[in-house]
Protein backbone atom coordinates (compact mmCIF):
# COMPACT_ATOMS: atom_id res chain seq x y z
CA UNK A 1 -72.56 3.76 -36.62
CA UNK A 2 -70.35 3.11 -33.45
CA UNK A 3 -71.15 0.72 -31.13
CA UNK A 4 -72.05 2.11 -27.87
CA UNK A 5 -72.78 0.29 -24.18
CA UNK A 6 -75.64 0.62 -21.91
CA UNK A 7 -74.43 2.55 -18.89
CA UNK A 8 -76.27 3.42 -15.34
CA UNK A 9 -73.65 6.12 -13.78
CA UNK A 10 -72.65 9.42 -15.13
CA UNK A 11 -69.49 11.30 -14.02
CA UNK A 12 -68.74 14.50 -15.20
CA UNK A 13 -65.61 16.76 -15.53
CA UNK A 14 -66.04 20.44 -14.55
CA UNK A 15 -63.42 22.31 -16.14
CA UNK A 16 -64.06 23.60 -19.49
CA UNK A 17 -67.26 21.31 -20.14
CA UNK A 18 -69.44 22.37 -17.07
CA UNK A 19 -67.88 25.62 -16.71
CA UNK A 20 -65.97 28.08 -19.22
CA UNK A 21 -63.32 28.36 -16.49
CA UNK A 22 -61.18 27.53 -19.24
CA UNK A 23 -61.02 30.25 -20.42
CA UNK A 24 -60.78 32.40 -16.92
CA UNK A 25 -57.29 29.96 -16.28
CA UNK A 26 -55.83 31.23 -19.74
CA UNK A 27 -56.58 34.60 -18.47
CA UNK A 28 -55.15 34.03 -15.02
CA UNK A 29 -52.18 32.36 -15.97
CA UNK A 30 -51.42 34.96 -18.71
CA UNK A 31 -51.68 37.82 -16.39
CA UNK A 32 -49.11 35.91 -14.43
CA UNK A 33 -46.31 34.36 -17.09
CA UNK A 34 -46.76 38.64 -18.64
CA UNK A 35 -44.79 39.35 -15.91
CA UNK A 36 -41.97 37.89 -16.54
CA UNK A 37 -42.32 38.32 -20.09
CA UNK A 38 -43.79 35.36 -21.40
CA UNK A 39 -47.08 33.84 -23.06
CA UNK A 40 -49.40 30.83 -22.08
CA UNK A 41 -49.95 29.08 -25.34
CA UNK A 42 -52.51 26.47 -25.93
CA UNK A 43 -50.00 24.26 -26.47
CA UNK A 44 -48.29 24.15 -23.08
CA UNK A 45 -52.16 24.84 -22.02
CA UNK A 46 -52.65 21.53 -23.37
CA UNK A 47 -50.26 19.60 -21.81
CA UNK A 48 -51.92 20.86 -18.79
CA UNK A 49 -56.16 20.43 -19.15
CA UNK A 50 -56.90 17.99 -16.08
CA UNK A 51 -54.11 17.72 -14.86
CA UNK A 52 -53.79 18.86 -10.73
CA UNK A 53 -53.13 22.30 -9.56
CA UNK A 54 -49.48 21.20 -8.38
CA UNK A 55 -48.39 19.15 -11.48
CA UNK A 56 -50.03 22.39 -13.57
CA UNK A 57 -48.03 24.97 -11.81
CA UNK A 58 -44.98 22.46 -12.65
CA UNK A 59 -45.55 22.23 -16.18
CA UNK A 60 -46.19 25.78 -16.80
CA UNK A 61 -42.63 26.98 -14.52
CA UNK A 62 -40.79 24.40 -16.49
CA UNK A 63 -41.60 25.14 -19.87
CA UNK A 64 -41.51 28.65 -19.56
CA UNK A 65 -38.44 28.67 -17.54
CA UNK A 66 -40.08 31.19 -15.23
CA UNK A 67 -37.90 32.15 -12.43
CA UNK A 68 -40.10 31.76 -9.85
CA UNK A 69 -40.79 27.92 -7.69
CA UNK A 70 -44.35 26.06 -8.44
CA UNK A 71 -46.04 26.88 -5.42
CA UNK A 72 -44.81 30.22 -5.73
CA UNK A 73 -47.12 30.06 -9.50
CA UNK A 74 -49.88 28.47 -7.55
CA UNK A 75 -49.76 31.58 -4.70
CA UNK A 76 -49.76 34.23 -7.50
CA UNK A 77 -52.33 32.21 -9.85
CA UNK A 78 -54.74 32.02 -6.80
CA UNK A 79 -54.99 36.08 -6.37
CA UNK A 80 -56.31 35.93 -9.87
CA UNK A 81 -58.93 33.08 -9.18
CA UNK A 82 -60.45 34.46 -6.58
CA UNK A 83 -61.11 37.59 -9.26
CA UNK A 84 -62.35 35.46 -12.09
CA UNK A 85 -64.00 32.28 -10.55
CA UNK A 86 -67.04 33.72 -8.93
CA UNK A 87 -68.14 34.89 -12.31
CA UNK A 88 -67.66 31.35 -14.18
CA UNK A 89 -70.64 31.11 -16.85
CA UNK A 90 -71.97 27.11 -17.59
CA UNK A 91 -71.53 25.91 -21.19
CA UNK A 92 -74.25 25.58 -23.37
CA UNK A 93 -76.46 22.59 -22.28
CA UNK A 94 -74.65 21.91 -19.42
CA UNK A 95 -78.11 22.97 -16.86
CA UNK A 96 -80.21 21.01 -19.29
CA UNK A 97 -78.21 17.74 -19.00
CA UNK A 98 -77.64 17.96 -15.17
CA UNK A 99 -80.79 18.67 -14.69
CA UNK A 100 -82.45 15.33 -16.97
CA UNK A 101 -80.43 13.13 -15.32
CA UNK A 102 -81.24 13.87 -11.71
CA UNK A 103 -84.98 14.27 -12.73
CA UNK A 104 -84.73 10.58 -13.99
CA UNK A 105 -82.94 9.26 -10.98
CA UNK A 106 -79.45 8.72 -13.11
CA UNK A 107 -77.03 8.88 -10.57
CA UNK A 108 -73.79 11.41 -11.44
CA UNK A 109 -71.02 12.79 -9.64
CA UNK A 110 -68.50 15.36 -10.14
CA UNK A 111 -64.94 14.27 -10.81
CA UNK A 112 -62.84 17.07 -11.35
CA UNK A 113 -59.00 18.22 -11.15
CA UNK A 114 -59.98 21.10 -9.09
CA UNK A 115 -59.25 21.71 -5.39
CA UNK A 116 -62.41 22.02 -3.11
CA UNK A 117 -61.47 25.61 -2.47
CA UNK A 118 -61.06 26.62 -6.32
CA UNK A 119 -64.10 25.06 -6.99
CA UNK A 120 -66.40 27.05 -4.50
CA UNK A 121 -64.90 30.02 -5.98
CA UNK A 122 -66.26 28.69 -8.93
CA UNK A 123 -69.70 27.33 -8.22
CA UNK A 124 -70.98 28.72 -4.48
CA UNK A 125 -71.90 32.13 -6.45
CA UNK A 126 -73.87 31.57 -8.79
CA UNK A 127 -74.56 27.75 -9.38
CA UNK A 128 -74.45 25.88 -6.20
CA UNK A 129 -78.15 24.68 -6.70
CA UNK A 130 -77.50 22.99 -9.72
CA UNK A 131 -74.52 21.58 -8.82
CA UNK A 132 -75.88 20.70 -5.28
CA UNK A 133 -78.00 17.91 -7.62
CA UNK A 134 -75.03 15.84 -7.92
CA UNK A 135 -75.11 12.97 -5.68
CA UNK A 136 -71.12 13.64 -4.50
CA UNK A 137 -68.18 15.04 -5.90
CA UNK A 138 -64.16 14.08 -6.07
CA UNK A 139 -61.73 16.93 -6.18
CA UNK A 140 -58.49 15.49 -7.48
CA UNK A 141 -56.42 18.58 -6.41
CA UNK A 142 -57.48 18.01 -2.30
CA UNK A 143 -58.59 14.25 -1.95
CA UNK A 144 -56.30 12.41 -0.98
CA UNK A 145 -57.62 9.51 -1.96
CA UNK A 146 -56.70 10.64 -5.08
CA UNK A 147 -52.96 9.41 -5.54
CA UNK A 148 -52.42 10.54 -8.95
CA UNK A 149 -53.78 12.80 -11.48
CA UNK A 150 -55.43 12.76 -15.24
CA UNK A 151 -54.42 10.96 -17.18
CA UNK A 152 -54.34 8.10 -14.64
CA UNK A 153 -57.60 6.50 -14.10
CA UNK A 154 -57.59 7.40 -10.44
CA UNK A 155 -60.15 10.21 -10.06
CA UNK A 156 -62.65 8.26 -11.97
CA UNK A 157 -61.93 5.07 -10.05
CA UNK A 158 -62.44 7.02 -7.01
CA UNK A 159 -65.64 8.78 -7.92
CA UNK A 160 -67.10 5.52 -8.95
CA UNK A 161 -66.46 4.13 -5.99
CA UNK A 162 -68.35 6.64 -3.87
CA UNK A 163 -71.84 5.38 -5.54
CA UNK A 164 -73.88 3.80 -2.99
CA UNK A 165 -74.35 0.47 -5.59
CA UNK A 166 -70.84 0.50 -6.40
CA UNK A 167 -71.28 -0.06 -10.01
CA UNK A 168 -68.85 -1.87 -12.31
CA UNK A 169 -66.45 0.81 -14.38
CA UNK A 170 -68.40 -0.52 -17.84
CA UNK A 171 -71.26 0.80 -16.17
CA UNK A 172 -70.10 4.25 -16.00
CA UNK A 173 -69.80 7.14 -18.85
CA UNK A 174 -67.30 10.06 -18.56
CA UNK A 175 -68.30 13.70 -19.64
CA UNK A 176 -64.60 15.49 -20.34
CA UNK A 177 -63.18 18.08 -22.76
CA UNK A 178 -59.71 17.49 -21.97
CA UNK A 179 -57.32 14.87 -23.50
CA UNK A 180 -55.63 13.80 -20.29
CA UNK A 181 -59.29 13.60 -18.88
CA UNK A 182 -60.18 10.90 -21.73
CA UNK A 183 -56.91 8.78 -21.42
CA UNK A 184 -58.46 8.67 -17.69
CA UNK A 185 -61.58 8.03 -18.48
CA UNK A 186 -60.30 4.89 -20.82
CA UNK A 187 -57.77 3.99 -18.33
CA UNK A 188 -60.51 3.32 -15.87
CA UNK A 189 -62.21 0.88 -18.36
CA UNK A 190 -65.55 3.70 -19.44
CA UNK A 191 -66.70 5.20 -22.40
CA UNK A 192 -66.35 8.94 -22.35
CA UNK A 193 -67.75 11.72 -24.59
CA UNK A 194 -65.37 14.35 -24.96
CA UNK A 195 -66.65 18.38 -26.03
CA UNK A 196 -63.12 18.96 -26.74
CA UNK A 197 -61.80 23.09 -27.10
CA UNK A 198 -61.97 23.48 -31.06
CA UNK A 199 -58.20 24.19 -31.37
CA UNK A 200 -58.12 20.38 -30.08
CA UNK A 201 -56.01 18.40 -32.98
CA UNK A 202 -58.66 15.68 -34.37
CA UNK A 203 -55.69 13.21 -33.65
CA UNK A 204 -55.72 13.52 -30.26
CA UNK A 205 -59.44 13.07 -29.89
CA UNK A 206 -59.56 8.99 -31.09
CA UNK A 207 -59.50 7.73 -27.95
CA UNK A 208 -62.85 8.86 -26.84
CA UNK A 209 -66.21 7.05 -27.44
CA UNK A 210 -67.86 10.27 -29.50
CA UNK A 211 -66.58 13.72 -29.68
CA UNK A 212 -69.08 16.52 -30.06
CA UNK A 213 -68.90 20.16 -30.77
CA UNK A 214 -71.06 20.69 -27.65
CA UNK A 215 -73.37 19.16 -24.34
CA UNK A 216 -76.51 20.07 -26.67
CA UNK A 217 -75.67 17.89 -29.20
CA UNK A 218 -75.52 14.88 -26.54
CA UNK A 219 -78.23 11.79 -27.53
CA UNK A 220 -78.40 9.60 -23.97
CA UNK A 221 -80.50 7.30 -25.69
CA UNK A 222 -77.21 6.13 -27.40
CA UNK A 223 -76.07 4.88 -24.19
CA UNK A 224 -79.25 3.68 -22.68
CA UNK A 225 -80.04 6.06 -20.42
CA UNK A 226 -83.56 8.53 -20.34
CA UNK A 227 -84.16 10.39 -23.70
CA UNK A 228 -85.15 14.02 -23.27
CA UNK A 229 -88.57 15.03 -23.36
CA UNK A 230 -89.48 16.96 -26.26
């Protein structure tokens, strides 16, 4: 069996493991590259997965030799977000977890790629009281604080800082799908459980402390925290 930590702080990714908005960026971006006659594949899509808006919209220009500038992607991309967010479904045991933790006093924060204003489109509509049960939140796209994106340790290192009792990064565990979001995660010295997207290449899962298929299948006993009430 692996050897797991204790931890005290929980941070969480949003992106594809809180949210299926995964899914709504594939569509969005699609809709976009079609016009010029390309496709999104998954693998420039993952090359992209937590990384901010800005580097995104460079990534996805540059490898499709689009003929259009990145914040030229980003203005076009937006129309389609303000469509599709508002409708973002959670993931399967995504409520359940949130919700255990706070009810135990575990203190967790949101740490995600996302700019403030993408991620209102995403939450205010439909699940702004659970996610109002975080104790703060770090968007990596619009704090500045921020300097550089997944998979630099930054946003973690930021959103671990904003805990009143400024615990020690060994202390904290990192939810995340992505693999730019676990080289973060390690970066920043934590253990990190990764729900990666099934297409994910087993390969590029090592680095993270467990991998499961999904947020129901999560045990926090194994890392010391409140077991669920049966």
């Amino acid at each position: 069996m692996a050897n797991y930590s204790q931890v005290t702080h929980v941070l969480f990714d949003m992106d594809g493991l809180l949210l299926n908005t995964e899914d709504l960026y594939t569509v969005a971006f699609q809709n976009v590259v079609s016009r010029y006659g390309k496709d999104y594949t998954f693998d420039i899509k993952l090359k992209i997965m937590g990384c901010q808006a800005q580097e995104s919209a460079k990534v996805v220009v540059n490898a499709l030799e689009l003929p259009i500038t990145a914040e030229e992607f980003m203005k076009e991309t937006k129309g389609q977000f303000e469509v599709l967010f508002p409708d973002s479904e959670l993931m399967p045991g995504a409520r359940r977890l949130i919700e255990h933790f706070h009810k135990n006093k575990v203190p967790i924060a949101l740490a995600t790629s996302s700019a403030e204003t993408a991620y209102h489109m995403k939450v205010d509509k439909h699940h702004k009281e659970l996610f109002d049960l975080f104790d703060h939140k770090t968007f990596g796209s619009s704090d500045p604080s921020v300097k550089r994106g997944k998979p630099h340790p930054d946003i973690f290192l930021v959103a671990a800082a904003k805990f009143s009792d400024n615990p020690k990064p060994e202390q904290c565990l990192v939810f995340e799908d992505a693999v730019n979001g676990v080289k973060a995660a390690r970066a920043a010295g934590m253990q990190v459980v990764m729900v990666p997207d099934p297409r994910v290449d087993k390969s590029l899962t090592e680095e993270a402390t467990i991998v499961l298929k999904s947020l129901e299948e999560f045990d926090p006993k194994l890392f010391g925290l409140p077991p669920f009430e049966n």
